[in-house]
C-alpha atoms as a PDB file:
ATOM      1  CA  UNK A   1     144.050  45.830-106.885  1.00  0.00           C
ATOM      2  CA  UNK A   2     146.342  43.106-108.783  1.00  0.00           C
ATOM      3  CA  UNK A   3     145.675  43.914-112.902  1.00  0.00           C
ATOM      4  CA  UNK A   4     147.180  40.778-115.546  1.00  0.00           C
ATOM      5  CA  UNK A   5     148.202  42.758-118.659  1.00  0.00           C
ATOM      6  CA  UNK A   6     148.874  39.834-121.454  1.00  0.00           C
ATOM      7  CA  UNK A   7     149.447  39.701-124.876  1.00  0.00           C
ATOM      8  CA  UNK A   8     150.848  37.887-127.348  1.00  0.00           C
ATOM      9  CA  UNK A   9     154.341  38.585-126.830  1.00  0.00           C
ATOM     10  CA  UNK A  10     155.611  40.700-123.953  1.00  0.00           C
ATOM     11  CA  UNK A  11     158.689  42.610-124.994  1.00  0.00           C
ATOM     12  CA  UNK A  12     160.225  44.134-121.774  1.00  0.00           C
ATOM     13  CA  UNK A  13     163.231  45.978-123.683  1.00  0.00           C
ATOM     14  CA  UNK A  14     166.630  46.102-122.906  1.00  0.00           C
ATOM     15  CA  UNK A  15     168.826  42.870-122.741  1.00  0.00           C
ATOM     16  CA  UNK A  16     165.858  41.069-121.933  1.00  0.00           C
ATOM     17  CA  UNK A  17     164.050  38.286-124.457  1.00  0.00           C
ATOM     18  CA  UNK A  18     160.664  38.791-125.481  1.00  0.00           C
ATOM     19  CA  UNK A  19     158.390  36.343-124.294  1.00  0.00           C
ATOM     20  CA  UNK A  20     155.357  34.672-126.144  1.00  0.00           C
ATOM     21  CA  UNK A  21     152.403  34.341-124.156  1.00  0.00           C
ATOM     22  CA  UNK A  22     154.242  36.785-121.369  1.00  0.00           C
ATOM     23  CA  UNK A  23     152.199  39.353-118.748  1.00  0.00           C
ATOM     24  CA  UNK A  24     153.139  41.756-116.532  1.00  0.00           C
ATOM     25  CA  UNK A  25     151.292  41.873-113.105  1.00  0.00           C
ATOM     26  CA  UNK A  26     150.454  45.525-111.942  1.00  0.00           C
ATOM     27  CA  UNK A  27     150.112  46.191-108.289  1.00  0.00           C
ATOM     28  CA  UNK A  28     149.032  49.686-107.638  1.00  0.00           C
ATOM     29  CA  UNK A  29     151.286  51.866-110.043  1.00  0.00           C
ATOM     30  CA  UNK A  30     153.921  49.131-109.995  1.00  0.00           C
ATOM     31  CA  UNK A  31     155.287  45.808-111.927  1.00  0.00           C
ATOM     32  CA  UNK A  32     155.175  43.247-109.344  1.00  0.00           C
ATOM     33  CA  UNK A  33     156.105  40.492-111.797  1.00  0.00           C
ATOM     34  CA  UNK A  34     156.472  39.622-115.305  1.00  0.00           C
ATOM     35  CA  UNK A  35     156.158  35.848-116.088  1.00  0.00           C
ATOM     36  CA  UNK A  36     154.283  33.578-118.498  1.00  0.00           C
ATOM     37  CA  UNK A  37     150.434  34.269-118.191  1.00  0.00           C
ATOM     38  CA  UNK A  38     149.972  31.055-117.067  1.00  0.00           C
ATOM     39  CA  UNK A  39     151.763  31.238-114.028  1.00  0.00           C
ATOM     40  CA  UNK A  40     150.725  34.626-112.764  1.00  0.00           C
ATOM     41  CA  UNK A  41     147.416  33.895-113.648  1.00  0.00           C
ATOM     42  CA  UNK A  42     147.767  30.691-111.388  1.00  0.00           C
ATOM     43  CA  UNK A  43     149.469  32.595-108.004  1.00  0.00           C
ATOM     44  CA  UNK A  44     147.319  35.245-108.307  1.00  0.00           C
ATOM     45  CA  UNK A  45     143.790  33.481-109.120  1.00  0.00           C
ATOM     46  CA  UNK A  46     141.545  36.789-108.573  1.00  0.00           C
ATOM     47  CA  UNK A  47     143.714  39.552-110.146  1.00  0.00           C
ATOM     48  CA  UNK A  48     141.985  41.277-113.058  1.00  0.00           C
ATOM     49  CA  UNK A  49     142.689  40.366-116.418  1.00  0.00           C
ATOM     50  CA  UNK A  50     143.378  42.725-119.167  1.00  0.00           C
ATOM     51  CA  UNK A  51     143.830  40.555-122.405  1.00  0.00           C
ATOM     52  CA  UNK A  52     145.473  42.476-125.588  1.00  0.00           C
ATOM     53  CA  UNK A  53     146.356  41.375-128.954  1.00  0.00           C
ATOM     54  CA  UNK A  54     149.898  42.163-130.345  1.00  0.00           C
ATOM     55  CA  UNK A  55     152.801  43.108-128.678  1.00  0.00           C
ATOM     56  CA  UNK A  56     153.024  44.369-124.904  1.00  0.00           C
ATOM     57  CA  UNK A  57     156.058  46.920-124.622  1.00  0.00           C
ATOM     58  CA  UNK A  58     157.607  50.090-123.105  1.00  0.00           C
ATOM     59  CA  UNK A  59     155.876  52.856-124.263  1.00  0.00           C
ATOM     60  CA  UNK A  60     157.533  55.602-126.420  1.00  0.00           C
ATOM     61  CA  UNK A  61     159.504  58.733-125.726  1.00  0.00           C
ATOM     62  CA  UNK A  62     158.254  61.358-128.345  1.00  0.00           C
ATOM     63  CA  UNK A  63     160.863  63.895-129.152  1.00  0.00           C
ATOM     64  CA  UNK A  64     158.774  66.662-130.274  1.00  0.00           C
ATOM     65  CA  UNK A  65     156.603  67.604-126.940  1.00  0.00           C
ATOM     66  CA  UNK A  66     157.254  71.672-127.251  1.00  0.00           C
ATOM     67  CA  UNK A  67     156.537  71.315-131.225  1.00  0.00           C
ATOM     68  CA  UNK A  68     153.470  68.959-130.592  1.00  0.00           C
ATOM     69  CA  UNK A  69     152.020  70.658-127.900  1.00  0.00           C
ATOM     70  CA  UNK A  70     153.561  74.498-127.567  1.00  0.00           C
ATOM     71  CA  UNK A  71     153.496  75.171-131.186  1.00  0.00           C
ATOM     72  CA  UNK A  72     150.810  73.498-132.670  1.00  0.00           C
ATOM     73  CA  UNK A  73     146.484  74.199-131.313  1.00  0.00           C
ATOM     74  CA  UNK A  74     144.643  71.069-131.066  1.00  0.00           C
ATOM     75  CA  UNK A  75     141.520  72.230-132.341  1.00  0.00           C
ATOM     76  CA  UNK A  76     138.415  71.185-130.669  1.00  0.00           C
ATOM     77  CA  UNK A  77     135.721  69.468-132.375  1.00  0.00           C
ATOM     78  CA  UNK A  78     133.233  72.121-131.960  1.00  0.00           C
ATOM     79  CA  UNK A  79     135.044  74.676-133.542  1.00  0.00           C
ATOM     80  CA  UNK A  80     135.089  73.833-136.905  1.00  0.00           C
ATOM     81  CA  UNK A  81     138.794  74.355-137.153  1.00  0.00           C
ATOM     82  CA  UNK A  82     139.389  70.964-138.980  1.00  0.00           C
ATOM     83  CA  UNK A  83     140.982  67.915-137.092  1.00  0.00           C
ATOM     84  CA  UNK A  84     144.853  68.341-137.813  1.00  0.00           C
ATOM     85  CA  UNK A  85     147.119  70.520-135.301  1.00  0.00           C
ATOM     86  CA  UNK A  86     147.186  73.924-136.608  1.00  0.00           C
ATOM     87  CA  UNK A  87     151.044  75.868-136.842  1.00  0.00           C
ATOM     88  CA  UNK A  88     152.164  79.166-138.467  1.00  0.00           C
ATOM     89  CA  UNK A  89     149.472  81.826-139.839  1.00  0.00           C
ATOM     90  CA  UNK A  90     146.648  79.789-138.724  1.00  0.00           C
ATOM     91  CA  UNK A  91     147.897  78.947-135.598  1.00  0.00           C
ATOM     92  CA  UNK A  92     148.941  82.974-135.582  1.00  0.00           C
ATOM     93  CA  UNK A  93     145.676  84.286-136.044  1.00  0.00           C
ATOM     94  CA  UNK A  94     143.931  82.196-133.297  1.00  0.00           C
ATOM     95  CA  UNK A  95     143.663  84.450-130.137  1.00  0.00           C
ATOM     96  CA  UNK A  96     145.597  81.946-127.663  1.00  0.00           C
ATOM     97  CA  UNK A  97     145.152  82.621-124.322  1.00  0.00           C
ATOM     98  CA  UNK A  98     146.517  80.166-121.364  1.00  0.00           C
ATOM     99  CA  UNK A  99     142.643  78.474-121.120  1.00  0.00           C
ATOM    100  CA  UNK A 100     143.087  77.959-124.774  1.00  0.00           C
ATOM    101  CA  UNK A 101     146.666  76.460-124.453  1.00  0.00           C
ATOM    102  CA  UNK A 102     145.403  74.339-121.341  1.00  0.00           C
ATOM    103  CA  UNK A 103     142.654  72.724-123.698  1.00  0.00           C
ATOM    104  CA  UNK A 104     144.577  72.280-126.202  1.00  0.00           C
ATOM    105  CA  UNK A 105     147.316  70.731-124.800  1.00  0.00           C
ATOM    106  CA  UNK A 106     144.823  67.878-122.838  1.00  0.00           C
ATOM    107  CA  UNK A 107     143.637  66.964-126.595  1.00  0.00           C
ATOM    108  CA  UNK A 108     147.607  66.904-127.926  1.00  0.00           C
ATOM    109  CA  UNK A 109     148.029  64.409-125.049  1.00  0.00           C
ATOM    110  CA  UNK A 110     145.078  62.783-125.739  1.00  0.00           C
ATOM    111  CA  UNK A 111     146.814  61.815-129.521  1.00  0.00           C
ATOM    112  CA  UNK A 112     149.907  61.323-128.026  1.00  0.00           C
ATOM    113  CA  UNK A 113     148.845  58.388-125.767  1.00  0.00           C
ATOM    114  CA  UNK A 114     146.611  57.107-128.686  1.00  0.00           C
ATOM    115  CA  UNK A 115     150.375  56.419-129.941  1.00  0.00           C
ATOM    116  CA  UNK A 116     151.649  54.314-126.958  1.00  0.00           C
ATOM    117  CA  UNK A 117     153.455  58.132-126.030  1.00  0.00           C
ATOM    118  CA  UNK A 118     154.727  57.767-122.133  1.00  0.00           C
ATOM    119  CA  UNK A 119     157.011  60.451-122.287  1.00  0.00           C
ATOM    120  CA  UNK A 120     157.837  63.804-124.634  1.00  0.00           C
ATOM    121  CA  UNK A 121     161.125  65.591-124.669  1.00  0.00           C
ATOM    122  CA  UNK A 122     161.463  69.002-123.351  1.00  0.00           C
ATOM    123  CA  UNK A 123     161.426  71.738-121.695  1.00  0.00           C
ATOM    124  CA  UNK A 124     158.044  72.397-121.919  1.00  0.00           C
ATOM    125  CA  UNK A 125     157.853  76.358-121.232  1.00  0.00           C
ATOM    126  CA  UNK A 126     154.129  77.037-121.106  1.00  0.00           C
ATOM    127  CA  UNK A 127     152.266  76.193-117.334  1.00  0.00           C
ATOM    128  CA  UNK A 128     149.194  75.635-118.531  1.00  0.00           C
ATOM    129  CA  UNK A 129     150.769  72.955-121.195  1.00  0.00           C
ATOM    130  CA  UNK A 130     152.813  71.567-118.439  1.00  0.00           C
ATOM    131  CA  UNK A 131     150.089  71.100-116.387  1.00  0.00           C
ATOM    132  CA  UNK A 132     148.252  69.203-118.667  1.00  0.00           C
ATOM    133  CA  UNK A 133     151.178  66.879-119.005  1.00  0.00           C
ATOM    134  CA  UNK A 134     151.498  66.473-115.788  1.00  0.00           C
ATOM    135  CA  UNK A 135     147.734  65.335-115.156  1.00  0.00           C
ATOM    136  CA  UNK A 136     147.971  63.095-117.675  1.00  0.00           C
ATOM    137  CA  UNK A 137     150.647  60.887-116.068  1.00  0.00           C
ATOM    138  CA  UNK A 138     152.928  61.732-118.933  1.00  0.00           C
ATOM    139  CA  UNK A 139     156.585  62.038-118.122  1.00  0.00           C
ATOM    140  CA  UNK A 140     158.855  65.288-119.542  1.00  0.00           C
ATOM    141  CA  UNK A 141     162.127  64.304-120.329  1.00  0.00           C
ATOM    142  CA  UNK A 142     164.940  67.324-120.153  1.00  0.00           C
ATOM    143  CA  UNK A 143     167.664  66.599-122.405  1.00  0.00           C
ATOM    144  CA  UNK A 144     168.583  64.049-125.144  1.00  0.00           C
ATOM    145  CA  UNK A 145     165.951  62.063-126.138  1.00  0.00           C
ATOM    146  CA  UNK A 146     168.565  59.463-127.402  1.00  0.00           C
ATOM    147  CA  UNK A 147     169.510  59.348-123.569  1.00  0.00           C
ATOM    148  CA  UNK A 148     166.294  58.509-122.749  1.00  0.00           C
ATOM    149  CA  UNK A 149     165.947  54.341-121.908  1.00  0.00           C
ATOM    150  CA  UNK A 150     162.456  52.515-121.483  1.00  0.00           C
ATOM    151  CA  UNK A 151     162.025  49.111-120.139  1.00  0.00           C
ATOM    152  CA  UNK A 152     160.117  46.919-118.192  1.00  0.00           C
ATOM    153  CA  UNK A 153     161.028  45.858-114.770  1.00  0.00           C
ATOM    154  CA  UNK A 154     160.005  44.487-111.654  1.00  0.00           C
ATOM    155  CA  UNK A 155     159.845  47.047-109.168  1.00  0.00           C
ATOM    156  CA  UNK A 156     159.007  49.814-112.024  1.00  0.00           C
ATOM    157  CA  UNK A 157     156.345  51.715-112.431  1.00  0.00           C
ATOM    158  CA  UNK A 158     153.773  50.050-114.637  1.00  0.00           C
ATOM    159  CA  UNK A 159     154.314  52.545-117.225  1.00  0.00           C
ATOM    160  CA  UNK A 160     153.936  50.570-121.134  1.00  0.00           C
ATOM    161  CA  UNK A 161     152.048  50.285-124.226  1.00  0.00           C
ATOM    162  CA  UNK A 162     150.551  47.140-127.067  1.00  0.00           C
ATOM    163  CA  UNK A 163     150.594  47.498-130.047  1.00  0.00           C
ATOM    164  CA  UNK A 164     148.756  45.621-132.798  1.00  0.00           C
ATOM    165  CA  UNK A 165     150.851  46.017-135.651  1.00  0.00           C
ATOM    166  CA  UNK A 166     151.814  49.391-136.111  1.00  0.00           C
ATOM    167  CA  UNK A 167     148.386  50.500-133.951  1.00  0.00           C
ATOM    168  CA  UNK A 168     148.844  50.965-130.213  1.00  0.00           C
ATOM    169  CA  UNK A 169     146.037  49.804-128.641  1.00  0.00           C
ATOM    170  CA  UNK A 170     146.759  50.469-124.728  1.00  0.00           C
ATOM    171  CA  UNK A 171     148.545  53.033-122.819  1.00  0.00           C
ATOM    172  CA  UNK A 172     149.099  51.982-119.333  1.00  0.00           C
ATOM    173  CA  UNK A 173     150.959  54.959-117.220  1.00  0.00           C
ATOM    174  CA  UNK A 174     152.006  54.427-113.347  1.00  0.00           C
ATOM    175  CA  UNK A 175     149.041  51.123-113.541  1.00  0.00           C
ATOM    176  CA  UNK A 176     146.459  53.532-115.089  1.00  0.00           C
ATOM    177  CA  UNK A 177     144.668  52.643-118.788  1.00  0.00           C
ATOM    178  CA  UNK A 178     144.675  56.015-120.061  1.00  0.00           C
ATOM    179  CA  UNK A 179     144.275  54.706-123.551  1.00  0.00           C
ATOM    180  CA  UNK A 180     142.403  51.918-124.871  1.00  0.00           C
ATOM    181  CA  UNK A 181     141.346  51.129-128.645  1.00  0.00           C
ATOM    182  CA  UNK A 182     139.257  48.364-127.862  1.00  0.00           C
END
C-alpha cells in the first residue's frame, strides 16, 4: 500500500533543503519518493494520506538506550510505583526478573518513540530488553552515537518522525506508525 506522509515542511537532513509543503511517499517499508505534496499526491491519486502539522524529519538517535532501558524499571500503571523510571535503591529493591525487564523495556520504548526515538545507542546486554527493541522496529546502534547519521532518502527505509514544535507527534519506523499523538 502507497502511504503520503506531509507536513508543513519536510526536512530530509543532510545537504539537502527543507521543503515547505514537502511529503515523502512510503511504499511498503520504503521511501519511494519525496516531492512537493502536490505532485505525489497527483501520480499517485489513491495512495493514503497521512497529513501532520509541523515539521516531517529523521527521527532521533538517543544515546542513553542501556541507561533508559537496562538501568531504569518502567513502572506499570497498575502498580502504583509512580510514573517516572525508577534507578538506584528503588530500582534495587524491586525483584527484577527477565519477565519484569521484558515489560519494562516495551513501556521504555513506548516513551522513547513518543520522542520521535528511531534508534538508541548501545550495547544493549539484557535479551529480554533487546528483544523488546527489536519488536519494536527500533534500531541499536554499537558505537559512537556522534557517528551515527539520519536522513531521508529515496530508496531508504521509511524510518522518520514530525514534530510540532518541540512535540513529536509521529513515529514512522520501516513504513509503520508506531507513534501517533493525534
Amino acid at each position: 500500500m502507497l502511504t503520503i506522509h506531509t507536513a508543513d515542511v519536510l526536512s530530509p537532513g543532510g545537504e539537502s533543503p527543507a521543503l515547505p509543503g514537502g511529503a515523502v511517499l512510503v511504499e511498503g517499508r520504503r521511501i519511494a519518493a519525496m516531492e512537493p505534496y502536490d505532485d505525489l499526491l497527483a501520480a499517485h491519486p489513491t495512495a493514503r494520506v497521512r497529513r501532520w502539522p509541523g515539521v516531517l524529519r529523521p527521527g532521533l538517535l538517543n544515546p542513553h538506550g542501556p541507561d533508559l532501558l537496562e538501568h531504569s524499571y518502567h513502572p506499570d500503571p497498575r502498580e502504583n510505583l509512580g510514573n517516572e523510571p525508577l534507578t538506584g535503591e528503588a530500582l534495587a529493591a524491586l525483584d527484577m526478573t527477565d519477565a519484569r525487564w521484558g515489560a519494562s523495556a516495551r513501556r521504555g520504548v513506548q516513551r522513547l518513540l513518543a520522542q520521535g526515538t528511531v534508534a538508541v545507542a548501545g550495547p544493549l546486554h539484557r535479551a529480554p530488553v533487546i528483544d523488546a527493541v527489536h519488536r519494536s522496529g527500533l534500531t541499536i546502534q554499537d558505537g559512537a552515537a556522534e557517528a551515527v547519521r539520519l536522513e531521508l532518502i529515496p530508496g531508504a527505509d521509511a524510518t522518520f518522525a514530525i514534530f510540532d514544535a518541540t512535540e513529536c507527534v509521529a513515529t514512522v519506523i520501516r513504513g509503520r506508525l508506531l507513534h501517533r499523538r493525534r
